[in-house]
C-alpha atoms as a PDB file:
ATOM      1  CA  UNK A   1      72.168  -0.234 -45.832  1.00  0.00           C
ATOM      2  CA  UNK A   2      71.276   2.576 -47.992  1.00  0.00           C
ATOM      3  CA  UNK A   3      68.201   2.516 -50.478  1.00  0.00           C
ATOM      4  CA  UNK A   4      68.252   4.194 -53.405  1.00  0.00           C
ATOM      5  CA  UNK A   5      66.564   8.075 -52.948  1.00  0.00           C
ATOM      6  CA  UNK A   6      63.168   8.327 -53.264  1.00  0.00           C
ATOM      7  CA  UNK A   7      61.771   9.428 -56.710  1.00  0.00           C
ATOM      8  CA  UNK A   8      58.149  10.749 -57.345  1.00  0.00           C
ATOM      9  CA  UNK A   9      56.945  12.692 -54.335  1.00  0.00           C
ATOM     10  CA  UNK A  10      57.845  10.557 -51.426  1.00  0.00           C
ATOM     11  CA  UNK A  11      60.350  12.277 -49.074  1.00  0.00           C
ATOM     12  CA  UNK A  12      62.051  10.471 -46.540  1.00  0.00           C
ATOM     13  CA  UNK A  13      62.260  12.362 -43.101  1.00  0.00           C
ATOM     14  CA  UNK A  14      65.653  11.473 -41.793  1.00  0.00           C
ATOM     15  CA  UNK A  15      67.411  12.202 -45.158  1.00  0.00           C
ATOM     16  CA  UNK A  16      66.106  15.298 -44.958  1.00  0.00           C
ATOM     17  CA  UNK A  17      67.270  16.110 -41.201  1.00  0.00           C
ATOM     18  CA  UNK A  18      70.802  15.418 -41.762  1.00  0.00           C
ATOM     19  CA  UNK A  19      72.553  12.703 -39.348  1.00  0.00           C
ATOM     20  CA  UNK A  20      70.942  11.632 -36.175  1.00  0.00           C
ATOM     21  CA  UNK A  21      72.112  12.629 -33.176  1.00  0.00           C
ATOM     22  CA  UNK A  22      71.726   9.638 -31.356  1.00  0.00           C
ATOM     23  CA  UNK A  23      70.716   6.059 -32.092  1.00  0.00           C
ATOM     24  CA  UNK A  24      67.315   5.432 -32.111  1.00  0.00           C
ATOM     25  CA  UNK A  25      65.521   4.412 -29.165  1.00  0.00           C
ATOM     26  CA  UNK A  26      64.877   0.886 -27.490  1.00  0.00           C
ATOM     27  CA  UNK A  27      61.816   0.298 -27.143  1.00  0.00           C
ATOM     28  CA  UNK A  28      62.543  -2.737 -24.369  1.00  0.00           C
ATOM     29  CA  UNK A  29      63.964   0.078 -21.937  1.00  0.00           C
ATOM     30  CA  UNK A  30      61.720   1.950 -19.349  1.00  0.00           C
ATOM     31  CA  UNK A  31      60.632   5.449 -20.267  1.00  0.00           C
ATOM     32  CA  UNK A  32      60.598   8.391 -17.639  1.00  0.00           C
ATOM     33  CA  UNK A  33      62.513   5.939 -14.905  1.00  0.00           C
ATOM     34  CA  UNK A  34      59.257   3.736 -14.758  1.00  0.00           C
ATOM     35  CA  UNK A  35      60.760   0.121 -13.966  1.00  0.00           C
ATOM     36  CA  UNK A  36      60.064  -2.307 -16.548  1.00  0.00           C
ATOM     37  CA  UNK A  37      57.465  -5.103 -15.095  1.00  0.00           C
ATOM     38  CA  UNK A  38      58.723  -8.053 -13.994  1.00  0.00           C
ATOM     39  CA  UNK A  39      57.560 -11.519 -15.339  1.00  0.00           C
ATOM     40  CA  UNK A  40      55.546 -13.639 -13.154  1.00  0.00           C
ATOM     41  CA  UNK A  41      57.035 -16.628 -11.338  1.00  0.00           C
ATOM     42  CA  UNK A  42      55.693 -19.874 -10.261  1.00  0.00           C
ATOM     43  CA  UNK A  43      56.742 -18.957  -6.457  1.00  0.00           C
ATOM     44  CA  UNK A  44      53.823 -18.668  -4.235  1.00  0.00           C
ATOM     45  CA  UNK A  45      54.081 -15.563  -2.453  1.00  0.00           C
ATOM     46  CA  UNK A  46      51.529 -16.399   0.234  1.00  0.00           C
ATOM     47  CA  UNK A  47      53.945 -19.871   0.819  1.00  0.00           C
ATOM     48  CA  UNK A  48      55.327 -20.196   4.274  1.00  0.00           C
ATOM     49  CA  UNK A  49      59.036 -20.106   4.768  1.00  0.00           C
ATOM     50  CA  UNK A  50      60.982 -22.926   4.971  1.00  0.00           C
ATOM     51  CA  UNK A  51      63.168 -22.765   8.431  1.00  0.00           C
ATOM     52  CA  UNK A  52      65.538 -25.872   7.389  1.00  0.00           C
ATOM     53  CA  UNK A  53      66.320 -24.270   3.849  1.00  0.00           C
ATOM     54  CA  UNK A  54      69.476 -23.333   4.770  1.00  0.00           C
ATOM     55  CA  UNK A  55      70.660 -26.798   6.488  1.00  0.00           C
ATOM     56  CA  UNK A  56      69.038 -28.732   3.127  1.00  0.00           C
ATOM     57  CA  UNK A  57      71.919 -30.927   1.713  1.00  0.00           C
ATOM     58  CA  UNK A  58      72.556 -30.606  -2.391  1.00  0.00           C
ATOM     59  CA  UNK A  59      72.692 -34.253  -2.445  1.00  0.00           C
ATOM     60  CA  UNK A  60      70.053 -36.418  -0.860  1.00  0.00           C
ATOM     61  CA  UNK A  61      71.770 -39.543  -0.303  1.00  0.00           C
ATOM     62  CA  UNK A  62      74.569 -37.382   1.742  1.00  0.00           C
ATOM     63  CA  UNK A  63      75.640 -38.786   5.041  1.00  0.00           C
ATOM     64  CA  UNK A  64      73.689 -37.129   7.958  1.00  0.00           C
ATOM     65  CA  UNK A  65      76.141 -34.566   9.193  1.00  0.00           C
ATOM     66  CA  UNK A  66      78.352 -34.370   6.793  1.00  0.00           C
ATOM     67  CA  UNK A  67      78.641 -31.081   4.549  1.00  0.00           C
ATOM     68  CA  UNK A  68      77.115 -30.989   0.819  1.00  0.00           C
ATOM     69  CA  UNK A  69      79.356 -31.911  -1.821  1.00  0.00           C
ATOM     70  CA  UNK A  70      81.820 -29.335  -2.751  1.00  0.00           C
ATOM     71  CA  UNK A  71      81.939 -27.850   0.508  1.00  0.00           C
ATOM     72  CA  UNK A  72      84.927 -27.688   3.279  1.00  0.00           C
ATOM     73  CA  UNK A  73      84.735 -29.378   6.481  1.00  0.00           C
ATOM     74  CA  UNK A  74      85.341 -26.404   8.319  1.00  0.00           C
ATOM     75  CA  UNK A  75      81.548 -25.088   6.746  1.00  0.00           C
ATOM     76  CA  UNK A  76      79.576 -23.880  10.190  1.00  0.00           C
ATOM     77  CA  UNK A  77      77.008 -26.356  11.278  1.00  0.00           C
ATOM     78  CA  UNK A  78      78.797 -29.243   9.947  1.00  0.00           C
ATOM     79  CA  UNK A  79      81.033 -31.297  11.871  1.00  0.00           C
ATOM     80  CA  UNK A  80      84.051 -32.765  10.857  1.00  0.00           C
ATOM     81  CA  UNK A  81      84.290 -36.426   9.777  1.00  0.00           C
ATOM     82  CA  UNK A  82      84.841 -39.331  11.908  1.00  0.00           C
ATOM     83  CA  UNK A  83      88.446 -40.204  11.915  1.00  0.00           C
ATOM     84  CA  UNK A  84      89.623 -37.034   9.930  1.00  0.00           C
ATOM     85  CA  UNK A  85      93.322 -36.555  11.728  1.00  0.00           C
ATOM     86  CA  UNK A  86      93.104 -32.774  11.008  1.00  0.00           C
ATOM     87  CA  UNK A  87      89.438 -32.674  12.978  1.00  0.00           C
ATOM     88  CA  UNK A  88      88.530 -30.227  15.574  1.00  0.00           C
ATOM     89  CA  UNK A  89      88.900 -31.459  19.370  1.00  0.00           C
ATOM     90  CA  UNK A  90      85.483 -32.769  20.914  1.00  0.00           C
ATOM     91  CA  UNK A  91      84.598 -34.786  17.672  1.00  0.00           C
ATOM     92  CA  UNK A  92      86.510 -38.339  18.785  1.00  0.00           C
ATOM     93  CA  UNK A  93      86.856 -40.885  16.381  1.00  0.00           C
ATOM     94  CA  UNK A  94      84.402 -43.736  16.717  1.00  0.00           C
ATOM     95  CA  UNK A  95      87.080 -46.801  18.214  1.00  0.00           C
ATOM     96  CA  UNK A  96      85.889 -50.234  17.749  1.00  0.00           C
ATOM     97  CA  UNK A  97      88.609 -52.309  18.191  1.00  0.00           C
ATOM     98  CA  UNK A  98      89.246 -55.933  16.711  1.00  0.00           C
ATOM     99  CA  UNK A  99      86.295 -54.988  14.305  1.00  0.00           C
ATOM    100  CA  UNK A 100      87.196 -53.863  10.940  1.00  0.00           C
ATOM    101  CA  UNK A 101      84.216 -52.942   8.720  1.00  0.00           C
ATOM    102  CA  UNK A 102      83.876 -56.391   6.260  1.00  0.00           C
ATOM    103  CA  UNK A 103      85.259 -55.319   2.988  1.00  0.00           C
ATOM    104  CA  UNK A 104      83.560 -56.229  -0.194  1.00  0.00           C
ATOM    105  CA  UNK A 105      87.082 -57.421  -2.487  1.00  0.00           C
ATOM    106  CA  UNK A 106      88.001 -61.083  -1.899  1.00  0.00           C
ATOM    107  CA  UNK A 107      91.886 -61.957  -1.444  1.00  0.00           C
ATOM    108  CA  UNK A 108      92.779 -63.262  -5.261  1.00  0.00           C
ATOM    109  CA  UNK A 109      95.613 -65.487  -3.401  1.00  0.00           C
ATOM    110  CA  UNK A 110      92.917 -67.181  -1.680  1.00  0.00           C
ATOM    111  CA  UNK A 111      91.341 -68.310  -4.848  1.00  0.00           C
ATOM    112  CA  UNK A 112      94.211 -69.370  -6.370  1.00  0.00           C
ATOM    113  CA  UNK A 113      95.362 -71.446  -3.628  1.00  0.00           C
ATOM    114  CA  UNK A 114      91.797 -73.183  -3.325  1.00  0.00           C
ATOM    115  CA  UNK A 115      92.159 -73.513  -7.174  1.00  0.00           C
ATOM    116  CA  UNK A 116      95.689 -75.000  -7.518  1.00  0.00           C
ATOM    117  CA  UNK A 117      94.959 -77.176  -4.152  1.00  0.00           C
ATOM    118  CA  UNK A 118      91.679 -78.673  -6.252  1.00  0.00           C
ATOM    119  CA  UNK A 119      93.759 -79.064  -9.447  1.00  0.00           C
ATOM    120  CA  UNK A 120      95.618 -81.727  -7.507  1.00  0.00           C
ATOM    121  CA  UNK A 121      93.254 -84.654  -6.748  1.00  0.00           C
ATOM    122  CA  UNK A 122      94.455 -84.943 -10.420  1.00  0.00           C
ATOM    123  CA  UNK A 123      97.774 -83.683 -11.015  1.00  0.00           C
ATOM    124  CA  UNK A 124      99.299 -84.212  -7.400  1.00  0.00           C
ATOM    125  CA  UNK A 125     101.420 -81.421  -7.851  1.00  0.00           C
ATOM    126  CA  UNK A 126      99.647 -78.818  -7.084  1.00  0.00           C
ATOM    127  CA  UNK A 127      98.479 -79.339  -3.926  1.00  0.00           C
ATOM    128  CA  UNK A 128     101.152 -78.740  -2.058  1.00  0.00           C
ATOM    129  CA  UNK A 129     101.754 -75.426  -3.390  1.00  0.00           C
ATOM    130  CA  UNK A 130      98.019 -74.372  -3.110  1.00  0.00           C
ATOM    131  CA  UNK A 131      98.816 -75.075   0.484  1.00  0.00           C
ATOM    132  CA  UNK A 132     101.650 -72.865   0.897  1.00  0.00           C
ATOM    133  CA  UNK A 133      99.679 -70.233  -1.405  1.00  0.00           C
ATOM    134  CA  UNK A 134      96.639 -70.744   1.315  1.00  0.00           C
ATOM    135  CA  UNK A 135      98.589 -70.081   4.514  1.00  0.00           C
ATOM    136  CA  UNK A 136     100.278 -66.874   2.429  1.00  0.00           C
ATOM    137  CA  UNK A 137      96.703 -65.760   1.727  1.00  0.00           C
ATOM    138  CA  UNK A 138      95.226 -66.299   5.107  1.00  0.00           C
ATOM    139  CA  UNK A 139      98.371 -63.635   6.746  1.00  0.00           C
ATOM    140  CA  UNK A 140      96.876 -61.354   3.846  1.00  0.00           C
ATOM    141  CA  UNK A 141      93.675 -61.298   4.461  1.00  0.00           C
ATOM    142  CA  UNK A 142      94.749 -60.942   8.304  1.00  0.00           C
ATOM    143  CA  UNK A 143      96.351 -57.899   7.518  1.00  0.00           C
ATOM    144  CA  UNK A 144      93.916 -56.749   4.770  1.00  0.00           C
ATOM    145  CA  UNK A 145      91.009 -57.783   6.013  1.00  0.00           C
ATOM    146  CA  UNK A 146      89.497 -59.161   2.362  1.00  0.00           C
ATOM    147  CA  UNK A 147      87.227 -61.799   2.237  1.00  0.00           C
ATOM    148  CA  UNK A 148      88.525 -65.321   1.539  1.00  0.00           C
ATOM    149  CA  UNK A 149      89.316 -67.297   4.937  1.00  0.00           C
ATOM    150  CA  UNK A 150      87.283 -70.020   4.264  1.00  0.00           C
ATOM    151  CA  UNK A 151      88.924 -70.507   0.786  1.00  0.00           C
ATOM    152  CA  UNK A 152      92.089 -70.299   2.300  1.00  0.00           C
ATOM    153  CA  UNK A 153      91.814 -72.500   5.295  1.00  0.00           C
ATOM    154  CA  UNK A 154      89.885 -74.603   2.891  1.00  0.00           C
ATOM    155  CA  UNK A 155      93.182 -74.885   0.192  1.00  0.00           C
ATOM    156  CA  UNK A 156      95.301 -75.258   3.308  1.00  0.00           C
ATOM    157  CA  UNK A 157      93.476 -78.323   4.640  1.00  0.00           C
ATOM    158  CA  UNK A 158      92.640 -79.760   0.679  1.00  0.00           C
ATOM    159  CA  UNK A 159      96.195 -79.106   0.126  1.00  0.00           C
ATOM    160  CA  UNK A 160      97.777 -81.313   2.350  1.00  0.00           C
ATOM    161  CA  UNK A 161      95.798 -83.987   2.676  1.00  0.00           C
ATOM    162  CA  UNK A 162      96.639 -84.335  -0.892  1.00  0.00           C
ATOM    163  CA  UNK A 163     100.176 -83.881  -0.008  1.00  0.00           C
ATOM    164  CA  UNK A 164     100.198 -86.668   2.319  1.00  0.00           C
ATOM    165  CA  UNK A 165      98.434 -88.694   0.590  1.00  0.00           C
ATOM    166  CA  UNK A 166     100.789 -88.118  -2.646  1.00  0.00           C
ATOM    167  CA  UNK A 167     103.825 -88.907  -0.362  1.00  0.00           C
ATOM    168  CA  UNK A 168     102.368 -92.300   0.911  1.00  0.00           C
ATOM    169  CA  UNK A 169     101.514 -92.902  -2.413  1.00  0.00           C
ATOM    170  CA  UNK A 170     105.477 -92.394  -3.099  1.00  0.00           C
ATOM    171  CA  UNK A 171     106.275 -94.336  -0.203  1.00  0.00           C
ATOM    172  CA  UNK A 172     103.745 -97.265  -0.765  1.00  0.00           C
ATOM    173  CA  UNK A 173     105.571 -97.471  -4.812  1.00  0.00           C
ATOM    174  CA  UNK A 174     109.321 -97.021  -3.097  1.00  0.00           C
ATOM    175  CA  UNK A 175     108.378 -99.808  -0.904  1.00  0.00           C
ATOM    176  CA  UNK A 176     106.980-102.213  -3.767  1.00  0.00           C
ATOM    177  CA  UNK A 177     110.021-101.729  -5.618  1.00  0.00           C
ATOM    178  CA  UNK A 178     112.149-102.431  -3.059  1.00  0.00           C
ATOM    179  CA  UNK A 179     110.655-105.707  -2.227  1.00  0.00           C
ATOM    180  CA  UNK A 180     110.049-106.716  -6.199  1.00  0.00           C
ATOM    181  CA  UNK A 181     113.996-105.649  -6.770  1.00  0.00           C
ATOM    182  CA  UNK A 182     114.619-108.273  -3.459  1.00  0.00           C
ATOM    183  CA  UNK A 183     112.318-110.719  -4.440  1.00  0.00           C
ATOM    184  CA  UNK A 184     114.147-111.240  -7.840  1.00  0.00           C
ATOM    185  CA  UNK A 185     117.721-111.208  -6.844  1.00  0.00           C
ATOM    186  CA  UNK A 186     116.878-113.977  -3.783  1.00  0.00           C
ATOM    187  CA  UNK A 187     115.274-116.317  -6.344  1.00  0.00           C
ATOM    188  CA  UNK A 188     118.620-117.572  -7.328  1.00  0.00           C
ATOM    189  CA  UNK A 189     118.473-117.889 -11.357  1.00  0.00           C
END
């Protein structure tokens, strides 16, 4: 930005010099190579040294012995994960057989099957096929291994006790039938 020249007596000394050779100079930057002075920090120089600082995990709720977040398995001083099928030999898997750690999801067949097995003390129907649906949940959850056994040995046994009940039910009204048709044609009129 250029002012307008001076008038009166004022002279301005870099008109007069012609054009710089050079911009001007920063006053931030050291002069003579003295290093600029560094701000002060809130690190206590006369701490001691931490000797686990370099094991420290990133996240605190990691898994002892497992790496920090973000980091490969194959980190040094970490050892590979239980069960990993590309682990180093000497880390074993942990085996514990006939034990599979309880999972949290319950088999959705299961409660259906309890549901539908319920739904027939009133509609009769049902409860036969909440029975069926119960013995297909238990082999789920037997291969799964949900949650949900109790529902579904509890549809299975709900389910056909109404079953049998519903066909003696069919029987008993087959059977009064019969013996009102007989009763009527004996009479004779």
């Amino acid at each position: 930005m250029t002012y307008p020249p001076p008038s009166g007596g004022w002279h301005d000394p870099s008109a007069a010099a012609g054009p710089q050779s050079g911009p001007p100079a920063d006053p931030t930057l050291p002069m003579a190579g003295n290093p600029i002075p560094t701000q002060p920090t809130s690190a206590d120089p006369y701490a001691p040294a931490d000797p686990y600082a370099g094991m420290k995990s990133g996240d605190p709720y990691a898994a002892p012995g497992y790496p920090p977040a973000g980091t490969p398995y194959a980190a040094p001083g970490y050892p590979p994960p239980p069960g990993d099928p590309y682990a180093a030999a000497g880390y074993p898997a942990p085996a514990y057989p006939g034990y599979a750690p309880p999972s949290s999801k319950t088999n959705t067949l299961a409660i259906v099957a309890l549901v539908l097995s319920l739904i027939g003390f009133t509609s009769c129907i049902t409860a036969p096929i909440g029975a069926i649906m119960g013995h297909v949940a238990r082999k789920q959850i037997r291969e799964t291994g949900e949650q949900g056994e109790g529902m579904a040995k509890a549809a299975i046994i709900v389910g056909w006790i109404l079953t049998a009940l519903l066909v003696l039910l069919i029987i008993f009204y087959v059977v009064m039938i019969v013996i009102a048709v007989n009763s009527d044609s004996s009479s004779g009129y």
